[in-house]
C-alpha atoms as a PDB file:
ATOM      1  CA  UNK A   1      36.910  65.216   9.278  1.00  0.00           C
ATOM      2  CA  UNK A   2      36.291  64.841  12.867  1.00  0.00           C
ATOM      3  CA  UNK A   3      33.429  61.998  13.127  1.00  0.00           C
ATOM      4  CA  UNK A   4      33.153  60.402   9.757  1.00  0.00           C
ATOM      5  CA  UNK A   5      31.620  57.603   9.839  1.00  0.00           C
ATOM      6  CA  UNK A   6      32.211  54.695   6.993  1.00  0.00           C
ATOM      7  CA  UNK A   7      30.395  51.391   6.457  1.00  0.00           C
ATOM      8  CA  UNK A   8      29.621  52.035  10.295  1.00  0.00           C
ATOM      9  CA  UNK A   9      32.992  52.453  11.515  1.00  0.00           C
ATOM     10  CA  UNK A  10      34.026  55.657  13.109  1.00  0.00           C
ATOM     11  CA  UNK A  11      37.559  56.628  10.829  1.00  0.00           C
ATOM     12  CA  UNK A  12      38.427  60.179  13.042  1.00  0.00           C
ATOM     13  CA  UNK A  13      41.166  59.190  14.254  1.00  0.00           C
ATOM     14  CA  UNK A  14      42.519  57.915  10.549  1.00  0.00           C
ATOM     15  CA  UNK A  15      44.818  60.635   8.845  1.00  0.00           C
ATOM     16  CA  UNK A  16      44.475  61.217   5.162  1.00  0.00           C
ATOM     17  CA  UNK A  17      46.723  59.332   2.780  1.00  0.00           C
ATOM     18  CA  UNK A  18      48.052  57.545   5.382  1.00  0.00           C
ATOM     19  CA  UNK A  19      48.049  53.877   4.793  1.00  0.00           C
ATOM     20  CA  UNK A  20      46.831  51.115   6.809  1.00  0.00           C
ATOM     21  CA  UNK A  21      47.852  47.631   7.251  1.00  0.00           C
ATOM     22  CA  UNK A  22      44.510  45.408   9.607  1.00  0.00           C
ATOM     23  CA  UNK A  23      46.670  44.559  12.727  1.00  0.00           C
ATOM     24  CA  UNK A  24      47.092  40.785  12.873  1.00  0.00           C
ATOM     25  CA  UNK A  25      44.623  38.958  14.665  1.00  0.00           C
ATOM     26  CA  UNK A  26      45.718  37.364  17.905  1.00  0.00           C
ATOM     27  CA  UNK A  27      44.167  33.581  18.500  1.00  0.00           C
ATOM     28  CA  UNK A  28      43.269  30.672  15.948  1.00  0.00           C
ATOM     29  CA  UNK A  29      41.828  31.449  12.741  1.00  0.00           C
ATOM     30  CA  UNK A  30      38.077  30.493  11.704  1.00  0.00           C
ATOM     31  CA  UNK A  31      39.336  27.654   9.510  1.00  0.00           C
ATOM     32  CA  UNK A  32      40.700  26.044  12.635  1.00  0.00           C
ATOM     33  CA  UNK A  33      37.787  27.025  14.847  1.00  0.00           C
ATOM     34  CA  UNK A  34      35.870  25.349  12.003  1.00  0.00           C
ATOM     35  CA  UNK A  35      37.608  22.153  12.438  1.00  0.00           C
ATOM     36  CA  UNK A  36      38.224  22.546  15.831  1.00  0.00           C
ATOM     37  CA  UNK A  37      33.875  22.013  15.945  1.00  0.00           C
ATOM     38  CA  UNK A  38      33.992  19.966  13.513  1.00  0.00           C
ATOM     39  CA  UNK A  39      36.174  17.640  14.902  1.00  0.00           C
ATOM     40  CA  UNK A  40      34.587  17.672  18.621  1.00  0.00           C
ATOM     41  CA  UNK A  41      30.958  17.103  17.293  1.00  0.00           C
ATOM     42  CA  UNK A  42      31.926  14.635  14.282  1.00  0.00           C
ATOM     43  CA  UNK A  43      30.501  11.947  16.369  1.00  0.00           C
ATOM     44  CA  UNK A  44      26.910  14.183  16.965  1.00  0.00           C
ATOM     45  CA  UNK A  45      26.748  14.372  13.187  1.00  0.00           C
ATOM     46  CA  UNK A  46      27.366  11.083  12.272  1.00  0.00           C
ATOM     47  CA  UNK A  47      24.759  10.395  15.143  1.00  0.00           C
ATOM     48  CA  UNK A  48      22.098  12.671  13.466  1.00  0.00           C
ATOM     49  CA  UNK A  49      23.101  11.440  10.046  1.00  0.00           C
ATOM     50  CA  UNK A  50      22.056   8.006  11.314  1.00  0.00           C
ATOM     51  CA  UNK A  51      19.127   9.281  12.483  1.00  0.00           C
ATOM     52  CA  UNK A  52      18.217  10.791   8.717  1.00  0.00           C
ATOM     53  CA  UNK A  53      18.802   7.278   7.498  1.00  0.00           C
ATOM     54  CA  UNK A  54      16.476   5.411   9.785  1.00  0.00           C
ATOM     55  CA  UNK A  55      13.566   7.864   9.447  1.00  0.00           C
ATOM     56  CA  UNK A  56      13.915   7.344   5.931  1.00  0.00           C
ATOM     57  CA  UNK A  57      14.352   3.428   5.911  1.00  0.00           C
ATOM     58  CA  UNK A  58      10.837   4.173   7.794  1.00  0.00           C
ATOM     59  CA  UNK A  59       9.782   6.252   5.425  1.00  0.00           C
ATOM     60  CA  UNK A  60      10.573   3.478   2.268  1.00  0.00           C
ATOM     61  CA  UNK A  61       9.624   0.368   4.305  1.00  0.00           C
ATOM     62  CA  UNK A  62       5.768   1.839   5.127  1.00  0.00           C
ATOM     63  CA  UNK A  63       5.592   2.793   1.365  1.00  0.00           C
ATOM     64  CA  UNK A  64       6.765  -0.416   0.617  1.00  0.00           C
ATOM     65  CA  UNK A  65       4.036  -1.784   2.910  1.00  0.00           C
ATOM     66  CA  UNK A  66       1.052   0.526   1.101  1.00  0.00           C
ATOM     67  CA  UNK A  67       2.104  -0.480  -2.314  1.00  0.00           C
ATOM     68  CA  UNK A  68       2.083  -4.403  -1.042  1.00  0.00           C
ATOM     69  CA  UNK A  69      -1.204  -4.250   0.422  1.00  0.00           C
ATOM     70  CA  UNK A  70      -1.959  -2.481  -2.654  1.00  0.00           C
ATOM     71  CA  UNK A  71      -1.272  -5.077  -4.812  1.00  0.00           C
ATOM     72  CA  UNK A  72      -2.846  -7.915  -2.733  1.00  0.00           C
ATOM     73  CA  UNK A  73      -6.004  -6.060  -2.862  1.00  0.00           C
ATOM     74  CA  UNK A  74      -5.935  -6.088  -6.631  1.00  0.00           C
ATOM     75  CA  UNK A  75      -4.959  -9.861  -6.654  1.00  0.00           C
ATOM     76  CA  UNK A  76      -7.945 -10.277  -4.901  1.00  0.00           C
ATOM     77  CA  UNK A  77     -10.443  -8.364  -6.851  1.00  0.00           C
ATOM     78  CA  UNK A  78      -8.965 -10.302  -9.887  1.00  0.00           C
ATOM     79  CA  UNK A  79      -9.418 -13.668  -7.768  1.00  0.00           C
ATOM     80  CA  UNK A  80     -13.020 -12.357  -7.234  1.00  0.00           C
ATOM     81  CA  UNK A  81     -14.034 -11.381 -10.893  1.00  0.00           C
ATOM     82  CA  UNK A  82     -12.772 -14.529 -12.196  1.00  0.00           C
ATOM     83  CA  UNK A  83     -14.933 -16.496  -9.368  1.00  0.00           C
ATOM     84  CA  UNK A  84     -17.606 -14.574 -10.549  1.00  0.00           C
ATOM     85  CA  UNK A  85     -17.029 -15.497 -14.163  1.00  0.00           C
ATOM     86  CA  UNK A  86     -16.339 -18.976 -13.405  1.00  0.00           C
ATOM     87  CA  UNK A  87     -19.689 -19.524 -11.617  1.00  0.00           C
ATOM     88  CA  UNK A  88     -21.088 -17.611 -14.598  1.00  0.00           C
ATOM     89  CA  UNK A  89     -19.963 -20.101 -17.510  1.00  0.00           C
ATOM     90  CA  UNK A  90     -20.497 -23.334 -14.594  1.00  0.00           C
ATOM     91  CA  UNK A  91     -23.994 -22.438 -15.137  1.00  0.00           C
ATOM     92  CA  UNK A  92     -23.934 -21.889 -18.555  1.00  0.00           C
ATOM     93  CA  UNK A  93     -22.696 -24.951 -18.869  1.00  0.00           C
ATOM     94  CA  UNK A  94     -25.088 -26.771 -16.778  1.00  0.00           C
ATOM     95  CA  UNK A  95     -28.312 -25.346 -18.492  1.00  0.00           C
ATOM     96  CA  UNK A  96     -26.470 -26.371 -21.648  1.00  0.00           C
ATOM     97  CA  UNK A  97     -26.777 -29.884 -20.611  1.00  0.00           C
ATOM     98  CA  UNK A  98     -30.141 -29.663 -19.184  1.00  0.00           C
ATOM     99  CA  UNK A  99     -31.640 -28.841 -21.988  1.00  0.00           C
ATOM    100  CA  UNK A 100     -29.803 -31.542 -24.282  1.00  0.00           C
ATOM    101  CA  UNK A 101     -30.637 -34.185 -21.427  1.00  0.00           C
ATOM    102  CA  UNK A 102     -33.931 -32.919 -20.776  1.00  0.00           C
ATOM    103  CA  UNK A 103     -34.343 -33.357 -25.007  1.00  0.00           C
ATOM    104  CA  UNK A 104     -33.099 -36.727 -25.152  1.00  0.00           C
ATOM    105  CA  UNK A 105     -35.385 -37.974 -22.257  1.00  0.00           C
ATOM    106  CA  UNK A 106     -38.689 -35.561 -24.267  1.00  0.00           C
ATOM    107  CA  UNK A 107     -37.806 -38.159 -27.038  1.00  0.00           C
ATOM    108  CA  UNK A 108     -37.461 -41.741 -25.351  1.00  0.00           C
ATOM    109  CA  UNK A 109     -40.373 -40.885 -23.405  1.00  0.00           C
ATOM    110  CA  UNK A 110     -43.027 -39.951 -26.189  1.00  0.00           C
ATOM    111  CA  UNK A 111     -41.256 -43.200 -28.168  1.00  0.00           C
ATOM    112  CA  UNK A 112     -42.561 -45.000 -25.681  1.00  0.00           C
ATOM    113  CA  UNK A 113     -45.856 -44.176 -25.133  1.00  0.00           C
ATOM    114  CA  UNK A 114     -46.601 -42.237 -28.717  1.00  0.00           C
ATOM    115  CA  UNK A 115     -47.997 -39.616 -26.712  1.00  0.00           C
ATOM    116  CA  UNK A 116     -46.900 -35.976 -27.882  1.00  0.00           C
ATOM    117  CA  UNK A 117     -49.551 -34.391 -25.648  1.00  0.00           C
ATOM    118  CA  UNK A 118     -48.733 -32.921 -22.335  1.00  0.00           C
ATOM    119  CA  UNK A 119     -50.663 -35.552 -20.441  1.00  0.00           C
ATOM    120  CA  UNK A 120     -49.382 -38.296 -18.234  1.00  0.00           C
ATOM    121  CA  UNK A 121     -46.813 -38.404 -15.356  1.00  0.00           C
ATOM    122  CA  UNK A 122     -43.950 -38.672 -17.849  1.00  0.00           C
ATOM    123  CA  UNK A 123     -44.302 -34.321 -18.097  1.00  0.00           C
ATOM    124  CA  UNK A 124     -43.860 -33.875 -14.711  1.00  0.00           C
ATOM    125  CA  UNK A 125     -40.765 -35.673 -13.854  1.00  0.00           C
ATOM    126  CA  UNK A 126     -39.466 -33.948 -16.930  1.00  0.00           C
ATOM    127  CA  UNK A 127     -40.340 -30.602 -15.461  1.00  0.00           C
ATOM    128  CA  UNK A 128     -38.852 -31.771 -12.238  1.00  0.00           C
ATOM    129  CA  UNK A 129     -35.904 -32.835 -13.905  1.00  0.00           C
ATOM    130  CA  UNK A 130     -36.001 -28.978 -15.239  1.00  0.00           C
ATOM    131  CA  UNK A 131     -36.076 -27.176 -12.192  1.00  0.00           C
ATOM    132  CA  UNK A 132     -33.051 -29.491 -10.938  1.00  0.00           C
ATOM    133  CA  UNK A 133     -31.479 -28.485 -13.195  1.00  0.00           C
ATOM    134  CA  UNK A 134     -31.879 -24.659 -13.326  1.00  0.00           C
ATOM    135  CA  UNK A 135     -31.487 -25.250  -9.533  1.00  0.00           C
ATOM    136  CA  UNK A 136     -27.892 -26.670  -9.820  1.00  0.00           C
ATOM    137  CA  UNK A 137     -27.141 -23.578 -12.652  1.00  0.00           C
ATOM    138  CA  UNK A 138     -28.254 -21.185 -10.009  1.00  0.00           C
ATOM    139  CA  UNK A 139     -26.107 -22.970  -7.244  1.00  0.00           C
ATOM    140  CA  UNK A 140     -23.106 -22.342  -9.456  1.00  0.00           C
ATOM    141  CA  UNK A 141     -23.601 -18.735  -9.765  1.00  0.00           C
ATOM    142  CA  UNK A 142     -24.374 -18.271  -5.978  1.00  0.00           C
ATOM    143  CA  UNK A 143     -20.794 -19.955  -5.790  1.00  0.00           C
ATOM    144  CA  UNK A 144     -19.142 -18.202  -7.667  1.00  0.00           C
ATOM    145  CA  UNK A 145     -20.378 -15.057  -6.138  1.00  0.00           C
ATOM    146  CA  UNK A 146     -19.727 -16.139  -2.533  1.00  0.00           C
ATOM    147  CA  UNK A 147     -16.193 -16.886  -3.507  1.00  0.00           C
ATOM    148  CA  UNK A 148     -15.978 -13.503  -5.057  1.00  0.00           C
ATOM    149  CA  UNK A 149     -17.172 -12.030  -1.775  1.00  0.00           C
ATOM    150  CA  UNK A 150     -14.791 -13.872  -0.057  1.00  0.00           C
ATOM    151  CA  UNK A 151     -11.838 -12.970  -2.421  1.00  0.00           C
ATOM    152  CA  UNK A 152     -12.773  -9.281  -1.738  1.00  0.00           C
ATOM    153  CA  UNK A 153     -13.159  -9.304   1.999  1.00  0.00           C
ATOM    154  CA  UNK A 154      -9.403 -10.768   1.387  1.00  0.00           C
ATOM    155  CA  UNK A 155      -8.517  -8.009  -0.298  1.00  0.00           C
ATOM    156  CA  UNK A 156     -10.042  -5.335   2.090  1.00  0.00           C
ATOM    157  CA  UNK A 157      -8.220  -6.954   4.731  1.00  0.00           C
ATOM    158  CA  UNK A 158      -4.594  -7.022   3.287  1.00  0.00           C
ATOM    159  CA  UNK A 159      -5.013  -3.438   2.642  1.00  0.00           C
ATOM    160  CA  UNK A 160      -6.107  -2.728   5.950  1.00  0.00           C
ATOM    161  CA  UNK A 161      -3.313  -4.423   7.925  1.00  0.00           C
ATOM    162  CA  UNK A 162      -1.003  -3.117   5.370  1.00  0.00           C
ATOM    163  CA  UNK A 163      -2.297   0.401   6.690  1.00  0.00           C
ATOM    164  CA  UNK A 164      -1.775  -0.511  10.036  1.00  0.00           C
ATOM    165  CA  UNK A 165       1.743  -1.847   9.210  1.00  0.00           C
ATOM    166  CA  UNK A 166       2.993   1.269   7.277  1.00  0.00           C
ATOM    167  CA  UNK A 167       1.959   3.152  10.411  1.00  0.00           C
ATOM    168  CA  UNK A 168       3.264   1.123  12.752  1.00  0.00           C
ATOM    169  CA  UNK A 169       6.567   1.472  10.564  1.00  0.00           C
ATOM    170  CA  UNK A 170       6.438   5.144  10.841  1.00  0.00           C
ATOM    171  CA  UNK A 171       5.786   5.212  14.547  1.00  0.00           C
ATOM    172  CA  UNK A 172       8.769   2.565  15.314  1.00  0.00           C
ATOM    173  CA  UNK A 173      10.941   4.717  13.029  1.00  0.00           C
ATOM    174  CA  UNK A 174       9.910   8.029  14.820  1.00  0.00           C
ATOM    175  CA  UNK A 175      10.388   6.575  18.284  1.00  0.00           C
ATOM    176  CA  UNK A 176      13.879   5.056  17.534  1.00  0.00           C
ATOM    177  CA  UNK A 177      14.744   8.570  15.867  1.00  0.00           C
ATOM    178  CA  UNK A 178      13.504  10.216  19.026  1.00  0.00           C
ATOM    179  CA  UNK A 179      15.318   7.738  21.341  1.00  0.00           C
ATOM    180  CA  UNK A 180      18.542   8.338  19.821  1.00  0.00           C
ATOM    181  CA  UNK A 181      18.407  11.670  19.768  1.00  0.00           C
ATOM    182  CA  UNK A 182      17.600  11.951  23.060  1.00  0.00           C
ATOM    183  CA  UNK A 183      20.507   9.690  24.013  1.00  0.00           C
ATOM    184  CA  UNK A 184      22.615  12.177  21.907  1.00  0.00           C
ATOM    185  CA  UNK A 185      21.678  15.800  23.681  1.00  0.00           C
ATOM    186  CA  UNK A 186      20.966  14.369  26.967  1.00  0.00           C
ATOM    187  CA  UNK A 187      19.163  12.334  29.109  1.00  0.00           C
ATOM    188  CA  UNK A 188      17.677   9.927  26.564  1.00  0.00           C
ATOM    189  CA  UNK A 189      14.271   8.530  26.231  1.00  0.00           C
END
């Protein structure tokens, strides 16, 4: 059986039904070459362990940031639609009492003169009174949509800078990370 060859091992020189006992292996074992790197680079894994946990406090904090600039931007288009609404029923109201004042002045003025007709200076100052009126009722509405415009620029903003934030998060977290483990395999940054 000169040459046989098993599992890659050349077994020539092994006699049949002979058997064999694996010679004892001279040095320390893997288990304690295990620990033995374990134990000498404890302090590098604890190292890049910390490093995990402060690219992932990045991670949460710029989330954190997205979802709060998030949720100021919806404040603010809430803000805005009720501004909107406000100036809305302001001028509602408004027109409301126009046209009750603007009825109660119709009827002192033709008790006073008799005159039902649309003649005399009495109509015009009634339909000045009018457009004062619907002039105010507009004002409101302008209002409230300026303040809505407003309310949304808000908005647009807090998002933005909570963008800006999250990244600048992320690029603190990365550069730390980087720094440390630099410091850690040489050199540093």
């Amino acid at each position: 059986m000169a040459g046989l060859q098993q599992g890659g091992f050349n077994t020539s020189h092994l006699q049949p039904g002979r058997s064999y006992t694996p010679a004892p292996v001279s040095g320390p074992s893997f288990a304690s070459q295990a620990g033995t790197f374990l134990n000498n680079n404890a302090g590098n894994f604890g190292a890049l362990a910390g490093v995990g946990a402060g690219i992932a406090g990045s991670l949460y904090q710029a989330k954190a940031l997205k979802a709060r600039g998030k949720a100021e931007a919806a404040a603010a288009e809430y803000n805005a639609r009720l501004a909107e609404i406000q100036g809305q029923r302001e001028a509602r109201r408004i027109r409301r009492t126009a046209r009750q004042q603007l009825s109660r002045d119709y009827v002192q003025m033709t008790a006073k003169s008799g005159v039902t007709g649309a003649s005399g200076g009495w109509i015009e100052v009634l339909a000045a009174n009018a457009e004062e009126y619907e002039r105010s009722a507009v004002e409101a509405i302008i209002a409230g949509r300026m303040t809505a415009a407003l309310d949304r620029s808000r908005g647009a903003i807090a998002k933005q800078q909570a963008k800006k934030s999250a990244g600048a998060a992320l690029l603190a977290g990365a550069s730390k990370a980087a720094g440390s483990i630099g410091n850690l395999y040489g050199g540093g940054v």
